[in-house]
N, C-alpha and C. Protein backbone atom coordinates (compact mmCIF):
# COMPACT_ATOMS: atom_id res chain seq x y z
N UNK A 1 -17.08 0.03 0.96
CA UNK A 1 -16.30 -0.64 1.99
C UNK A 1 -16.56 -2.14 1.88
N UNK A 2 -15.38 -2.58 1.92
CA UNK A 2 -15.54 -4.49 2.15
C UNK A 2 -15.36 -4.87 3.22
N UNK A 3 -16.01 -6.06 3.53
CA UNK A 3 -15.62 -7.11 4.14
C UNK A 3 -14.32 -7.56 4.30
N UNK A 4 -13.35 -8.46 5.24
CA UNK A 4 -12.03 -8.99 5.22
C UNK A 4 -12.36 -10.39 4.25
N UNK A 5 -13.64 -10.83 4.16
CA UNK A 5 -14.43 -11.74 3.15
C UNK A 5 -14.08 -11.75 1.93
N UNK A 6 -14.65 -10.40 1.74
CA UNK A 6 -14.96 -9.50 0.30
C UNK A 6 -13.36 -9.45 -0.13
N UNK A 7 -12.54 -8.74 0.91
CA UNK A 7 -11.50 -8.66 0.29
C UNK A 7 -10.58 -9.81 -0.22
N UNK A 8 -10.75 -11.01 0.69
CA UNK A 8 -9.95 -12.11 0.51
C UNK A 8 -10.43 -12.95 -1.12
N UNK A 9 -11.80 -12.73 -0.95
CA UNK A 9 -12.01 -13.24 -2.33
C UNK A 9 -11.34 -12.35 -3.41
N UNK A 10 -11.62 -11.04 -3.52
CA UNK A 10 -10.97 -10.35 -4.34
C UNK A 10 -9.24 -10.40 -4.89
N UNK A 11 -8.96 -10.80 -3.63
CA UNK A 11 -7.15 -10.79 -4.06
C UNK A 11 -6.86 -12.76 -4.33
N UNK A 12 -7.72 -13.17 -4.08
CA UNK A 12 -7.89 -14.31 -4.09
C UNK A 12 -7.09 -15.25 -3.31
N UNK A 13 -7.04 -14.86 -2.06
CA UNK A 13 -5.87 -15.23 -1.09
C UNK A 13 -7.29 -15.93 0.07
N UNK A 14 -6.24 -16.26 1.05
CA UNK A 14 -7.30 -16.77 2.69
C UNK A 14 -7.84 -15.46 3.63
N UNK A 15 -8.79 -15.90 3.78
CA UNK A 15 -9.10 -15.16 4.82
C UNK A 15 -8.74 -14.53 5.97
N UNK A 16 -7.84 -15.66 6.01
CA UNK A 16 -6.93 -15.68 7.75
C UNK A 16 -5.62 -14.68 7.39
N UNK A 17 -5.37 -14.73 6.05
CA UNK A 17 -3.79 -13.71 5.75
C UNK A 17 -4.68 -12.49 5.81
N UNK A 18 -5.74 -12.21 5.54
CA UNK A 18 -6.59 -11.01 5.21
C UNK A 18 -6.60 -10.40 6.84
N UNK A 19 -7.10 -11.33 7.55
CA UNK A 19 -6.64 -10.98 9.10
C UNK A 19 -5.70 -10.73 9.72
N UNK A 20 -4.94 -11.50 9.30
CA UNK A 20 -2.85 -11.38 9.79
C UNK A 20 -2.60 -10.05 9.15
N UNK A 21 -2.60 -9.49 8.21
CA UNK A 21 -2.46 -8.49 7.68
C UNK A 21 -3.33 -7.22 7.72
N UNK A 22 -4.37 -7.48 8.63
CA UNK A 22 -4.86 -6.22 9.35
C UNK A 22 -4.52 -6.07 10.92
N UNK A 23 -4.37 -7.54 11.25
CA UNK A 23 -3.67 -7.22 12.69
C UNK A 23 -2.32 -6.97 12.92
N UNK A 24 -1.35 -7.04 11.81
CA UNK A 24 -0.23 -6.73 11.38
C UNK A 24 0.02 -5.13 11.39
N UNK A 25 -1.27 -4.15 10.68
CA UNK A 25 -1.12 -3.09 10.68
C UNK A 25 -0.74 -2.92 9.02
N UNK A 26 -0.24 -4.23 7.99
CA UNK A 26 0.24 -4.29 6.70
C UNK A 26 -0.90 -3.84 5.66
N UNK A 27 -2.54 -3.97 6.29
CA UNK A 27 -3.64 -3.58 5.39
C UNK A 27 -4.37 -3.03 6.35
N UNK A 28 -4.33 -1.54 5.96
CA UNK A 28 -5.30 -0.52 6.82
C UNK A 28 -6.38 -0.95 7.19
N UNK A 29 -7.44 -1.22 7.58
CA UNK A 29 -8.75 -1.09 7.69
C UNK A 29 -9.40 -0.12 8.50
N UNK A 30 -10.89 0.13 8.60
CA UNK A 30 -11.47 0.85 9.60
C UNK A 30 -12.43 -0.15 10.62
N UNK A 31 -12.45 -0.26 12.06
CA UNK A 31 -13.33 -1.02 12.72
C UNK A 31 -14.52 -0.28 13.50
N UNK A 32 -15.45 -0.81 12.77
CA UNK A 32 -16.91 -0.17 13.09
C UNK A 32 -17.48 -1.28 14.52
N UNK A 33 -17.32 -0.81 15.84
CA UNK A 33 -17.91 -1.74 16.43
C UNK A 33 -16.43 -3.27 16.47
N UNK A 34 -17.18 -4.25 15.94
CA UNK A 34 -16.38 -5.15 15.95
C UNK A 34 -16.14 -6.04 14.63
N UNK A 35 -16.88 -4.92 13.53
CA UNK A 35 -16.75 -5.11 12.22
C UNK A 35 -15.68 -4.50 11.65
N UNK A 36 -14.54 -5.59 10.78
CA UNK A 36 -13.68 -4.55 10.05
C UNK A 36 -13.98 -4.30 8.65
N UNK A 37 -14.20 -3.60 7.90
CA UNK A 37 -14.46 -2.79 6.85
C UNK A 37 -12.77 -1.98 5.83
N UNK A 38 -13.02 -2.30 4.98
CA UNK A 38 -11.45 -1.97 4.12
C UNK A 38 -12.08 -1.71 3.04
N UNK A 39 -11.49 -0.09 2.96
CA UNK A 39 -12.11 0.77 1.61
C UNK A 39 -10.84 0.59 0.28
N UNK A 40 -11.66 0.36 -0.96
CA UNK A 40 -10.98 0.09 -2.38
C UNK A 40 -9.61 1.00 -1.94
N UNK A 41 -9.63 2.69 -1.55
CA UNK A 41 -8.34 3.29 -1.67
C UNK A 41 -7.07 2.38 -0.54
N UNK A 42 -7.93 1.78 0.10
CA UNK A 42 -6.96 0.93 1.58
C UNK A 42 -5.83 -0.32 0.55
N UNK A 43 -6.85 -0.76 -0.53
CA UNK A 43 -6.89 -2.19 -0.95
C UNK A 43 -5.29 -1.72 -2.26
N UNK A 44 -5.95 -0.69 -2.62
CA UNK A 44 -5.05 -0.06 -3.58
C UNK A 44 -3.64 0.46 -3.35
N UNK A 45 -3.52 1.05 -1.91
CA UNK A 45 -2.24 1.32 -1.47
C UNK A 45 -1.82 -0.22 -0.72
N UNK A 46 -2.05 -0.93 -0.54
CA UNK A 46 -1.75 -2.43 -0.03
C UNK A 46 -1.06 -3.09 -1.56
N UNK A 47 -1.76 -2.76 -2.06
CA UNK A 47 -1.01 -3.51 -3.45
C UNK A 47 0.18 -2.95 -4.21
N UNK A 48 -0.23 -1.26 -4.08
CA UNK A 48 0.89 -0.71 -4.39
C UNK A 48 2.29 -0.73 -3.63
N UNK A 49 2.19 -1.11 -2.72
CA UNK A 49 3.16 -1.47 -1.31
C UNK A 49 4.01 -2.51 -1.86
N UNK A 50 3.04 -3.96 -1.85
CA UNK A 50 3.86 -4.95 -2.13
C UNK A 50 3.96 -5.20 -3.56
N UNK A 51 4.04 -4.12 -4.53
CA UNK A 51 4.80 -4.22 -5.78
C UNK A 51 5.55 -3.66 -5.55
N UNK A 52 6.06 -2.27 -4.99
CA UNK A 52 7.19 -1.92 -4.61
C UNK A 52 7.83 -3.00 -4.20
N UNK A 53 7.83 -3.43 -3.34
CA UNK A 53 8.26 -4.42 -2.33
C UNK A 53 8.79 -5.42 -3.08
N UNK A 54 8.40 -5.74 -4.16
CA UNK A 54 8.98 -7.64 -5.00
C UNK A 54 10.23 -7.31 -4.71
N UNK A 55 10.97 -8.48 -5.16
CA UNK A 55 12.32 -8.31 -5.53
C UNK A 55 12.28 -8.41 -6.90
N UNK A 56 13.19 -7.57 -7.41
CA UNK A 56 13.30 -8.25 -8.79
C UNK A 56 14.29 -9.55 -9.27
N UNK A 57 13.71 -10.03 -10.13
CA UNK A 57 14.62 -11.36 -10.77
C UNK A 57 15.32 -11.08 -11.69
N UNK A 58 16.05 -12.06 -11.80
CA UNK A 58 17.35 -11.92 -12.96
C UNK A 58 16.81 -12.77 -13.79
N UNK A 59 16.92 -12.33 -14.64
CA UNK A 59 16.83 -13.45 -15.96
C UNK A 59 17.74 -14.03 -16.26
N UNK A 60 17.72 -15.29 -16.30
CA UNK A 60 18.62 -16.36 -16.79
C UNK A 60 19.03 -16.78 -18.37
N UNK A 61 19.71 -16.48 -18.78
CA UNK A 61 20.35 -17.30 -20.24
C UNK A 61 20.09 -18.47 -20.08
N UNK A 62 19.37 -19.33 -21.06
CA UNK A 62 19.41 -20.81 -21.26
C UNK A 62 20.89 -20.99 -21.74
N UNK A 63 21.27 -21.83 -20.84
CA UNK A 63 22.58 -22.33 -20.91
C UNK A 63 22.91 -23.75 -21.67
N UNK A 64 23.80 -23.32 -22.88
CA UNK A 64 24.14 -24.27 -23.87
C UNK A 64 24.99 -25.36 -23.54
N UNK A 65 24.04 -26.68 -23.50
CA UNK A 65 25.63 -27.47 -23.60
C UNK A 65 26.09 -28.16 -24.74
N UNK A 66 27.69 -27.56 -24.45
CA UNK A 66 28.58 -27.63 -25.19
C UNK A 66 29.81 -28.95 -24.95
N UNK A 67 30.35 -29.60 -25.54
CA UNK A 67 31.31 -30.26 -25.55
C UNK A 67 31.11 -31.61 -24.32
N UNK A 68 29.92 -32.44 -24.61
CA UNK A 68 29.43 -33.23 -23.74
C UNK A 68 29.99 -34.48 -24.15
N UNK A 69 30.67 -35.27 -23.63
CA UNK A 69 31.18 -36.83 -24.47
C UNK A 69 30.24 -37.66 -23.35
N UNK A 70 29.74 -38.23 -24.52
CA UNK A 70 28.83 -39.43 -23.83
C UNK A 70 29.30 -40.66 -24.03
């Protein structure tokens, strides 16, 4: 079990989103007392979430220019 610490370093994000996102309900945790604690399987379905979640991008053609009078 981690820390909201532990975890923020790990995803390498703030602390405070690590919080917003457990008071959100968006990253499970368990609260022991007034300690929150977030187990690897919590951390793992959180990530798997927001890869679902991307959008995907389009890839762009580099666009040729053609017929430019300077």
């Amino acid at each position: 079990m981690h820390s909201p610490s532990q975890v923020a370093d790990m995803l390498n994000v703030s602390l405070s989103l690590i919080y917003k996102l457990v008071n959100q309900g968006v990253l499970q945790c368990y609260r022991i007392g007034s300690a929150i604690r977030i187990t690897d399987e919590q951390i793992q379905e959180f990530l798997a979430e927001k890869k679902s979640d991307a959008p995907k991008t389009k890839r762009r053609r580099n666009q040729r220019l053609r017929d430019i009078e300077l």
